[in-house]
Structure formats: structure tokens, C-alpha cells
Protein backbone atom coordinates (compact mmCIF):
# COMPACT_ATOMS: atom_id res chain seq x y z
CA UNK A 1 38.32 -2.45 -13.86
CA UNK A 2 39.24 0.62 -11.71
CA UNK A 3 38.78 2.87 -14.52
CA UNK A 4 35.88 1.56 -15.52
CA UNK A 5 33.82 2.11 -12.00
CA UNK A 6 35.73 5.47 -11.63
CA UNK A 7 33.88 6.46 -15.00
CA UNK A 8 30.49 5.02 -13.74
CA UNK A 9 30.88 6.97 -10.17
CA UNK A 10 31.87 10.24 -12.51
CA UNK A 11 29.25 9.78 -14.87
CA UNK A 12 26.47 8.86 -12.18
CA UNK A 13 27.47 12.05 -9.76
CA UNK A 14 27.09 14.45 -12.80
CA UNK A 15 24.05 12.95 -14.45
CA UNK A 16 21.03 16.07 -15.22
CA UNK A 17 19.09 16.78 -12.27
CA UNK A 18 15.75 18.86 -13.39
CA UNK A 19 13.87 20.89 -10.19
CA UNK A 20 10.57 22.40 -10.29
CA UNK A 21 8.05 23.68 -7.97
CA UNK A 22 6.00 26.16 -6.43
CA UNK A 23 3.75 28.16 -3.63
CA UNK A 24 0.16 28.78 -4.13
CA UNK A 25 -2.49 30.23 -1.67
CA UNK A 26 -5.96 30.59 -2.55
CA UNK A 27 -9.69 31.16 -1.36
CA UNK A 28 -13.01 29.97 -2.83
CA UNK A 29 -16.13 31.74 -2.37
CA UNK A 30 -19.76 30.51 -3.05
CA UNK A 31 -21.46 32.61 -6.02
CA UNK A 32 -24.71 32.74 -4.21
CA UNK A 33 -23.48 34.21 -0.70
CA UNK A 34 -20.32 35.10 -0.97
CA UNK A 35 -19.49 32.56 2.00
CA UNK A 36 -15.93 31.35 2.29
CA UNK A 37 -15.87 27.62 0.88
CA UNK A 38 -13.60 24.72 3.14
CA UNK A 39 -11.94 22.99 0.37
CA UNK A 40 -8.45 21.79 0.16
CA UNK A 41 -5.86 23.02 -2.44
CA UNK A 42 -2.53 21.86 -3.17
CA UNK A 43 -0.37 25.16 -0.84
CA UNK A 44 2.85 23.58 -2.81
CA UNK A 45 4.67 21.38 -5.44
CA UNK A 46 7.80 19.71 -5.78
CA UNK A 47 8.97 18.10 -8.84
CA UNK A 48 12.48 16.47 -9.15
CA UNK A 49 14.23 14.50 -11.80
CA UNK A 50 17.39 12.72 -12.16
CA UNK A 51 18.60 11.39 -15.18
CA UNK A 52 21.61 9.44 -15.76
CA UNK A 53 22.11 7.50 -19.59
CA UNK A 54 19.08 5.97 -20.36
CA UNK A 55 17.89 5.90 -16.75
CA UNK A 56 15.57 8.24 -15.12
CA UNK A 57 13.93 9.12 -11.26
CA UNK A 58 11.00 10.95 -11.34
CA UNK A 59 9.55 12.41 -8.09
CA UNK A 60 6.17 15.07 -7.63
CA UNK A 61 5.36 15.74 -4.12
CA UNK A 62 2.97 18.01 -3.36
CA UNK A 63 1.20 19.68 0.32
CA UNK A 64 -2.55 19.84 0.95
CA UNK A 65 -4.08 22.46 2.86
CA UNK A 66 -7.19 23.77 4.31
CA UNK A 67 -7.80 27.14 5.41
CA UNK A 68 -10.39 26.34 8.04
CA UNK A 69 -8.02 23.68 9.73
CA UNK A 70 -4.60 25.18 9.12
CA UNK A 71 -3.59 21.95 8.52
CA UNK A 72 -1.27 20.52 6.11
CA UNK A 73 -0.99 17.07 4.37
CA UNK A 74 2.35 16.00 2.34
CA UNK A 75 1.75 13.58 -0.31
CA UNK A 76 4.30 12.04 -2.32
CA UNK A 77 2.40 11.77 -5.20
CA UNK A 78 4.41 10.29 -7.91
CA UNK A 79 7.93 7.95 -7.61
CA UNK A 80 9.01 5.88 -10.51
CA UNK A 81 12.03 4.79 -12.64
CA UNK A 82 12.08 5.08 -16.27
CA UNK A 83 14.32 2.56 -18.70
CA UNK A 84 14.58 3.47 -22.43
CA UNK A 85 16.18 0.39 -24.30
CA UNK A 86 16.36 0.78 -27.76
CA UNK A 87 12.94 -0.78 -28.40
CA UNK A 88 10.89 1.24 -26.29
CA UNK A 89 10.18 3.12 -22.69
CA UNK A 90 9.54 0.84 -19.59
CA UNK A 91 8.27 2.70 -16.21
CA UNK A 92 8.24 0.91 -12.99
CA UNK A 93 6.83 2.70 -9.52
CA UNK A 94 4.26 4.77 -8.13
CA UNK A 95 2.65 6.64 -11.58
CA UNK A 96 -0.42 7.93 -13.28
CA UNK A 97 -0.85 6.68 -16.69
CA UNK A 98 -2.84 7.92 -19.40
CA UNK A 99 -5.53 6.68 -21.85
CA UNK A 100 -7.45 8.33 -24.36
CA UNK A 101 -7.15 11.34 -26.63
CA UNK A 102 -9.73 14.11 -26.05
CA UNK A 103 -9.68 17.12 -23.55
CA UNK A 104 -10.19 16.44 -19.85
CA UNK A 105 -12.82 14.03 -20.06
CA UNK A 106 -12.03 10.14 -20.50
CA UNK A 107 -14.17 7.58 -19.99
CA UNK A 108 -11.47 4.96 -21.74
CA UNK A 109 -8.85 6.62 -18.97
CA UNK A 110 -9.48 3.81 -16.38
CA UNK A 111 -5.91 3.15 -14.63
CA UNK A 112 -5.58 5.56 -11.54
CA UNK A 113 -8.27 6.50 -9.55
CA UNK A 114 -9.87 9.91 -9.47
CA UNK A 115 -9.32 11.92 -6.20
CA UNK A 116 -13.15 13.40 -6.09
CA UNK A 117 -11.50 16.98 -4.01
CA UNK A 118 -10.07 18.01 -7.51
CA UNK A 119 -12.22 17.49 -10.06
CA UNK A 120 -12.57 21.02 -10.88
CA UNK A 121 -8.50 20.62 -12.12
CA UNK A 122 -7.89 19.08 -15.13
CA UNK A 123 -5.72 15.91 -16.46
CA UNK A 124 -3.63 14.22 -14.04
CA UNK A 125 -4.08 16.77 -11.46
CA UNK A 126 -7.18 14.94 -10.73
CA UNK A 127 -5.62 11.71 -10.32
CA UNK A 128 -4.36 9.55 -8.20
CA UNK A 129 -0.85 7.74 -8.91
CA UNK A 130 -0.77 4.04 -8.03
CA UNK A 131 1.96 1.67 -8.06
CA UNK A 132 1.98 0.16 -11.84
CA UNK A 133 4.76 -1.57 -14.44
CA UNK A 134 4.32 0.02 -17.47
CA UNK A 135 5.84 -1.02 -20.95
CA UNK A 136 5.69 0.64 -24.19
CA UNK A 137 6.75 -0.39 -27.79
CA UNK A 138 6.56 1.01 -30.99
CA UNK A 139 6.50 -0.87 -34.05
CA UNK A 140 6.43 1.77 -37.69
CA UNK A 141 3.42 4.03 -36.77
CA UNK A 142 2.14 2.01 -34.04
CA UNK A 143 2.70 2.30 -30.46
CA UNK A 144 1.54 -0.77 -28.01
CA UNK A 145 1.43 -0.75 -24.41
CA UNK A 146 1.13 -2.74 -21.45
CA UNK A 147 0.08 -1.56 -17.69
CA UNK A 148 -0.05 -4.11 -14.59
CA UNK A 149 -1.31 -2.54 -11.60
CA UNK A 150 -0.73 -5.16 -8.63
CA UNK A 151 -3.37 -3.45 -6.15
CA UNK A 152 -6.75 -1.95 -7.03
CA UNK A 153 -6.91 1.57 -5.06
CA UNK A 154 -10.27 3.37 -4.95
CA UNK A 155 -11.55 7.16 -5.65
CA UNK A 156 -10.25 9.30 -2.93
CA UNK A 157 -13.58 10.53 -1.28
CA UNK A 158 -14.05 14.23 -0.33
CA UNK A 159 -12.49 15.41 3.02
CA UNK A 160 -15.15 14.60 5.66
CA UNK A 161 -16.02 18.26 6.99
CA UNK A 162 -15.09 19.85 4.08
CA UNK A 163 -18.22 21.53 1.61
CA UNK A 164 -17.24 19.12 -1.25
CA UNK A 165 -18.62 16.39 1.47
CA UNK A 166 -20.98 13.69 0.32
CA UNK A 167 -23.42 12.62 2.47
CA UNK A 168 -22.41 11.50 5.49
CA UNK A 169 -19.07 10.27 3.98
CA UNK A 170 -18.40 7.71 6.00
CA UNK A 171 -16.26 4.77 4.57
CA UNK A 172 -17.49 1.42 3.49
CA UNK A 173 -17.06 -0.43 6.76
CA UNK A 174 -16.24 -3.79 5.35
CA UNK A 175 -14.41 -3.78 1.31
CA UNK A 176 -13.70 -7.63 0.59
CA UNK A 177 -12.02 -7.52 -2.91
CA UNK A 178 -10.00 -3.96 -2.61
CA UNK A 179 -6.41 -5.32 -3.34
CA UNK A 180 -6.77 -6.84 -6.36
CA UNK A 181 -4.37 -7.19 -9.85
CA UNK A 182 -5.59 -5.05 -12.81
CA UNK A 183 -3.99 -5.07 -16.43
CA UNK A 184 -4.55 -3.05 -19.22
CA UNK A 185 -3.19 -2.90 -22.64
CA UNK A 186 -3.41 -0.12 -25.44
CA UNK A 187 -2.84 -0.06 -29.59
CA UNK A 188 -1.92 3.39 -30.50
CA UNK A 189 -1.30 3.98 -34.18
CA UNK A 190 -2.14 6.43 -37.64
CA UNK A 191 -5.21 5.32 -39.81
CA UNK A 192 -6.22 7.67 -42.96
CA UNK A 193 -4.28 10.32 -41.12
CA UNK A 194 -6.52 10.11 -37.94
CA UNK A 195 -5.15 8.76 -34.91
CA UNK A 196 -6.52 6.69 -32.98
CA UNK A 197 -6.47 4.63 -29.97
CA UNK A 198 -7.75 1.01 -29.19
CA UNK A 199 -7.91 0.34 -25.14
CA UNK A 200 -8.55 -2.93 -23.19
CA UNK A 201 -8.38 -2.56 -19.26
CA UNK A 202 -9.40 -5.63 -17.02
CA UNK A 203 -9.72 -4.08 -13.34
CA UNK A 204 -12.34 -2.93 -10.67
CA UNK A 205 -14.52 -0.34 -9.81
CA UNK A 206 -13.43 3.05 -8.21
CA UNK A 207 -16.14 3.43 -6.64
CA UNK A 208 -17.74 1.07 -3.99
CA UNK A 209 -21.02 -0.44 -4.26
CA UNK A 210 -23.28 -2.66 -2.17
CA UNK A 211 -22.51 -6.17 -1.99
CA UNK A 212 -25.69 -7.82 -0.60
CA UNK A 213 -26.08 -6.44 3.20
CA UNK A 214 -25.32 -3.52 5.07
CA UNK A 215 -22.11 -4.04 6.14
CA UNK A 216 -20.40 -5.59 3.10
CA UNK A 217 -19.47 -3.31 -0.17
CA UNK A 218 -17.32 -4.36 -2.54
CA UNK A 219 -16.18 -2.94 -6.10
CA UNK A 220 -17.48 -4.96 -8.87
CA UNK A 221 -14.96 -6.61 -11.25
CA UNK A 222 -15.02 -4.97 -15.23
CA UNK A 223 -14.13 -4.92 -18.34
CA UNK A 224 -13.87 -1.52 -20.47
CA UNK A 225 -13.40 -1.57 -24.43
CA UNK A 226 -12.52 1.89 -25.59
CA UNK A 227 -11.86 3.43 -28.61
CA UNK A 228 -10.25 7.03 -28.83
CA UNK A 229 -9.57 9.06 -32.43
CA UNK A 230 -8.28 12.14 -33.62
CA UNK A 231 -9.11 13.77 -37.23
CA UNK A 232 -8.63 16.90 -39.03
CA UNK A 233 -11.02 18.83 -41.29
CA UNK A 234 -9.86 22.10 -42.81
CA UNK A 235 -9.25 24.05 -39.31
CA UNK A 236 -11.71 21.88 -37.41
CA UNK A 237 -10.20 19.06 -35.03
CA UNK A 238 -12.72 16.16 -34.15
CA UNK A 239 -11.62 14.12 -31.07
CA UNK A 240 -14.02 11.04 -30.13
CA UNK A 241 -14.37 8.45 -27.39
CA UNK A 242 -16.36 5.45 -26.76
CA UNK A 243 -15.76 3.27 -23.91
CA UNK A 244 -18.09 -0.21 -23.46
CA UNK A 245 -18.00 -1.06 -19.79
CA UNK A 246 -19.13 -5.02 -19.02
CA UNK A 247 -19.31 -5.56 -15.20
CA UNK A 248 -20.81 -7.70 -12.44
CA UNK A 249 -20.82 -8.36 -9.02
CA UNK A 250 -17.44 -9.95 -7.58
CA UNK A 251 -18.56 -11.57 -4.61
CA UNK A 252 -20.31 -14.60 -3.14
CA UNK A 253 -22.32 -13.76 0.04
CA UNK A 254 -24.93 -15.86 1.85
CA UNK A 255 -27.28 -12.61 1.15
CA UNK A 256 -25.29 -11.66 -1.81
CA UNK A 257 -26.48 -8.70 -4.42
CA UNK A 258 -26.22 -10.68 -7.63
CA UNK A 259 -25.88 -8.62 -11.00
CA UNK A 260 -24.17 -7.84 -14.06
CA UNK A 261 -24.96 -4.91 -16.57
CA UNK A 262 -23.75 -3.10 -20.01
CA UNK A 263 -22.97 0.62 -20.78
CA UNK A 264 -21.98 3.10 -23.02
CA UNK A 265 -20.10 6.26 -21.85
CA UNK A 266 -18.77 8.74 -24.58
CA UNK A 267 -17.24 11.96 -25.27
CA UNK A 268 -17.63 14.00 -28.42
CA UNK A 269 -14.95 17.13 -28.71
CA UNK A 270 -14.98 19.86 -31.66
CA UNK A 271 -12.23 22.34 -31.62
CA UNK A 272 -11.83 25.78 -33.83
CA UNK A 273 -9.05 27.93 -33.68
CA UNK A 274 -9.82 31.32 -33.99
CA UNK A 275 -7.80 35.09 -34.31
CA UNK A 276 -5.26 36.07 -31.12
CA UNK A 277 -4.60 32.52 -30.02
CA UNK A 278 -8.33 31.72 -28.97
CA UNK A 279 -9.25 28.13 -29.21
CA UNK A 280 -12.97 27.63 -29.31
CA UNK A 281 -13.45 23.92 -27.86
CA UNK A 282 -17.24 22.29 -27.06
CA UNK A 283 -18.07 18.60 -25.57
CA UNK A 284 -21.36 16.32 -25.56
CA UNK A 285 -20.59 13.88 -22.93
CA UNK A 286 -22.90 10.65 -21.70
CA UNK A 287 -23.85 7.52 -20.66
CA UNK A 288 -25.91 4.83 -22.25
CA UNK A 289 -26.77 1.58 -19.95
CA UNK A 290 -27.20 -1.27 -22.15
CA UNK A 291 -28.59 -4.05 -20.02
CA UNK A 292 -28.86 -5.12 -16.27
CA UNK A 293 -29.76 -8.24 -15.39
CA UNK A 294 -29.68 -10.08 -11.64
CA UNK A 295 -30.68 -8.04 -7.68
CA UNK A 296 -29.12 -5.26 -6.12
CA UNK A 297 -29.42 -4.06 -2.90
CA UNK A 298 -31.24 -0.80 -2.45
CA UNK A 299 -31.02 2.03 -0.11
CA UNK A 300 -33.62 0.24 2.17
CA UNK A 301 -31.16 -2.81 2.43
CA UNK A 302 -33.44 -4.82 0.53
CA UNK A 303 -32.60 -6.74 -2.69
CA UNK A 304 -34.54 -5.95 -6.18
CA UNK A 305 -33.99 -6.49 -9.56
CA UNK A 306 -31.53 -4.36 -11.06
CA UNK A 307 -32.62 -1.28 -13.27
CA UNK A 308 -31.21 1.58 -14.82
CA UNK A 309 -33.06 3.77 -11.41
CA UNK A 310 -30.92 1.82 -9.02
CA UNK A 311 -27.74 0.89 -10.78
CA UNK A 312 -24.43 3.03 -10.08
CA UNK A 313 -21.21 3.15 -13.04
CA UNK A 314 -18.54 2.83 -11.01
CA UNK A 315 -15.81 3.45 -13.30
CA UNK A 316 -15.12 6.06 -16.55
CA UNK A 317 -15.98 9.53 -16.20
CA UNK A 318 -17.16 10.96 -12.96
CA UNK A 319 -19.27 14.01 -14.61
CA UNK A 320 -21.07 10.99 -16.52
């Protein structure tokens, strides 16, 4: 028994530790003036990974700054375990996970939050990690996952102050259904050699959205259907998504906005290669709403019937 946890302690103190990082400074100007723009930027990274048999801690910290304030902000922004049993990868912690299969733009991604003060970065750097059990399995050619996130956690707003601010960009002053269990689960696999990528995600909004009165918002509870493939002709590379959104209102107020609607969003992505490693790559990306039935409360704080002039997505694709 002695040798045995003398082999564990020898084995854990030398497991692979992986360190990465770095220091960045920059400076944005506006095009039109030349003006200095107040944005944040991550000043530094951290990555660190232990890994010890089929075990492994994954940390990426990172610190926000602002030229204008000279103030920083550390973030821890991702902490999880990972567990690789022989029939497949299972991730427990603080994460971003990722859906879909074109470039940048994902309207089937719907699992982490965007943080709206980086969407000029691609990928994850634009997201926002939340705390999630993830499983994956693969069968043959076909992968299928699982994702249960126990909180909902909304877009990260733009720093009040800053010149990415929105409005006033003030905060919702009352949120009644913000901590709430979402689930997702994905089919992966290889069809006439195309891949592609089926996508079921049962969650809320990102973004908040009037409830019924002034001081109530709330983020509507939906359902997204998405569908993700990749195929090959000659040297051209086709990558599609289509993501069907079904959502309604989530909450039952005295003066409650009452609603449900239907949309499209989609992303359409040819890729060429061409001489000295160029890539040429081109996107058609949109929205389609479907139907709306039911009242909504406008900016007046009266209710009307919901239309395709007064009704917000609140999840998929920002730049749709």
C-alpha cells in the first residue's frame, strides 16, 4: 500500500505542466479624426495546464485595461478539469464551448455569452466562459455531445464611459429569470464526405428585453435548431449554417409583455486558396423573422402587437 501512494505522489509531482502567456499594449484611433479611442484591451494573458494520466487543469487568466483610466481588471477567464475515459472526453468547470463549423460567425454557437467590448476579436476571444458539464462521445464517425449550463449569464455590455458605450448603458434594474438551467446537445458526424453538425440548445436570451413595464426585463426562454456543414469542391470549401430560433416571453406579470416569434439566422462561407499561402474567404450573413404573434412593450412603455419593427433576437449572432 506504501508503494503504491509513493508511486501516485511521484507520478502526480512530475505530471506535464504547459505555460503560456503574454504582454500586449495597444492604441486605437478613429479613421475620421484621428482621435484616440477609450476601449479596453486585454494588457496580458496567462495560460496554464497541468496534466497528470488522463486528468487535466486548464487555467486562462487574462488583465483588462484602459488607457484613459489606467486601470486594470484581472479576470480569470477559464478553470476546468478534463477526464478522458476510454469512451470519450468529459469537462467540468468554468469553460467556453463551441458550436458550429464556419469562420467567426455562428448563429448555432449559443452556449457562452458574447462579451460586446470584443467583438472586433474573433472565436472564443469574444466569449465569455461560464460554468458548464460537458460530455463528449464518439461512436464510428460520429461524435455526440452533451452541455448543462446550471446558470444563464448574459452578454457582457460595453464599459459604461468607454466609446463602444450604448446608449445610456445602464443595467436592467430588475432581471427576474437570470439564473436559470440551460442544456444543449450536438450530433457531429461524416455524410457523403461533408461534415456536418446537428445542434439542439434549450436556454435563454443574452440579451435582455422588456418584460411588460419599465422596471421589469427579463430574457425570454428559446429554443435554437441548427444545422452546420462542411463540403469540398475541387479547391473550393463551402461551410453553411442555419440556426431556427423559437422563443417567447418567460414571465407572468400583472402588465406582462406577452409574445412569442420565429426566425431564421444564417451564415454562408466560400473559401479559395490561392498562390503564397493567401486564403481568399467571403460570408453572406442574415436574419429571417418568421412569425410574431402576442404585445410587446415599446420604447414609450406602452404595449402593441408584436412586429418585425419592434421585435429584438436576443440570441445567435450579434452582427445579425
Amino acid at each position: 500500500m506504501k508503494k503504491k501512494l509513493l508511486l501516485l505522489i511521484f507520478s502526480t509531482l512530475f505530471g506535464q505542466i504547459q505555460y503560456s502567456g503574454y504582454i500586449n499594449t495597444e492604441i486605437n484611433f478613429r479613421n475620421n479624426s484621428g482621435d484616440v479611442l477609450d476601449l479596453p484591451y486585454r494588457l496580458s494573458q496567462f495560460n496554464f495546464s497541468y496534466t497528470f494520466a488522463m486528468i487535466d487543469i486548464i487555467s486562462k487568466s487574462d488583465i483588462e485595461f484602459r488607457n484613459e483610466t489606467k486601470k486594470g481588471l484581472f479576470t480569470l477567464k477559464e478553470f476546468y478539469i478534463g477526464l478522458y475515459p476510454s469512451f470519450g472526453e468529459i469537462r467540468l468547470g468554468k469553460q467556453i464551448n463551441s458550436w458550429g463549423l464556419a469562420d467567426g460567425n455562428n448563429p448555432t454557437d449559443n452556449l457562452n455569452p458574447y462579451d460586446l467590448n470584443y467583438m472586433f476579436l474573433t472565436g472564443t476571444d469574444r466569449k465569455i466562459a461560464s460554468l458548464s458539464l460537458t460530455f463528449d462521445t464518439y461512436v464510428n464517425d460520429h461524435k455526440l455531445g452533451v452541455v448543462l449550463i446550471p446558470n444563464h449569464e448574459p452578454n457582457r455590455s460595453p464599459i459604461k464611459n468607454s466609446d463602444f458605450e450604448i446608449g445610456d448603458n445602464d443595467p436592467p434594474p430588475s432581471i427576474e429569470n437570470e439564473d436559470e438551467f440551460q442544456w444543449g446537445l450536438s450530433l457531429q458526424s461524416i455524410l457523403y464526405e461533408s461534415d456536418i453538425m446537428l445542434t439542439y440548445f434549450n436556454g435563454y436570451d443574452f440579451s435582455p428585453s422588456y418584460a411588460g413595464n419599465y422596471n421589469q426585463f427579463e430574457y425570454r426562454k428559446t429554443q435554437v435548431f441548427g444545422l452546420s456543414t462542411v463540403s469540398f469542391l475541387n479547391d473550393l470549401t463551402f461551410r453553411t449554417e442555419l440556426a431556427f430560433f423559437d422563443t417567447k416571453t418567460a414571465l407572468d406579470l400583472s402588465t406582462s409583455a406577452n409574445y412569442k416569434a420565429q426566425y431564421l439566422q444564417y451564415v454562408f462561407q466560400l473559401e479559395y486558396p490561392a498562390p503564397l499561402d493567401v486564403t481568399f474567404t467571403s460570408q453572406v450573413i442574415g436574419n429571417k423573422l418568421i412569425s410574431a404573434d402576442g404585445t410587446i412593450m415599446e420604447n414609450d412603455h406602452s404595449l402593441s402587437e408584436v412586429s418585425s419593427n419592434t421585435f429584438n433576437m436576443g440570441l445567435g449572432t450579434p452582427y445579425t
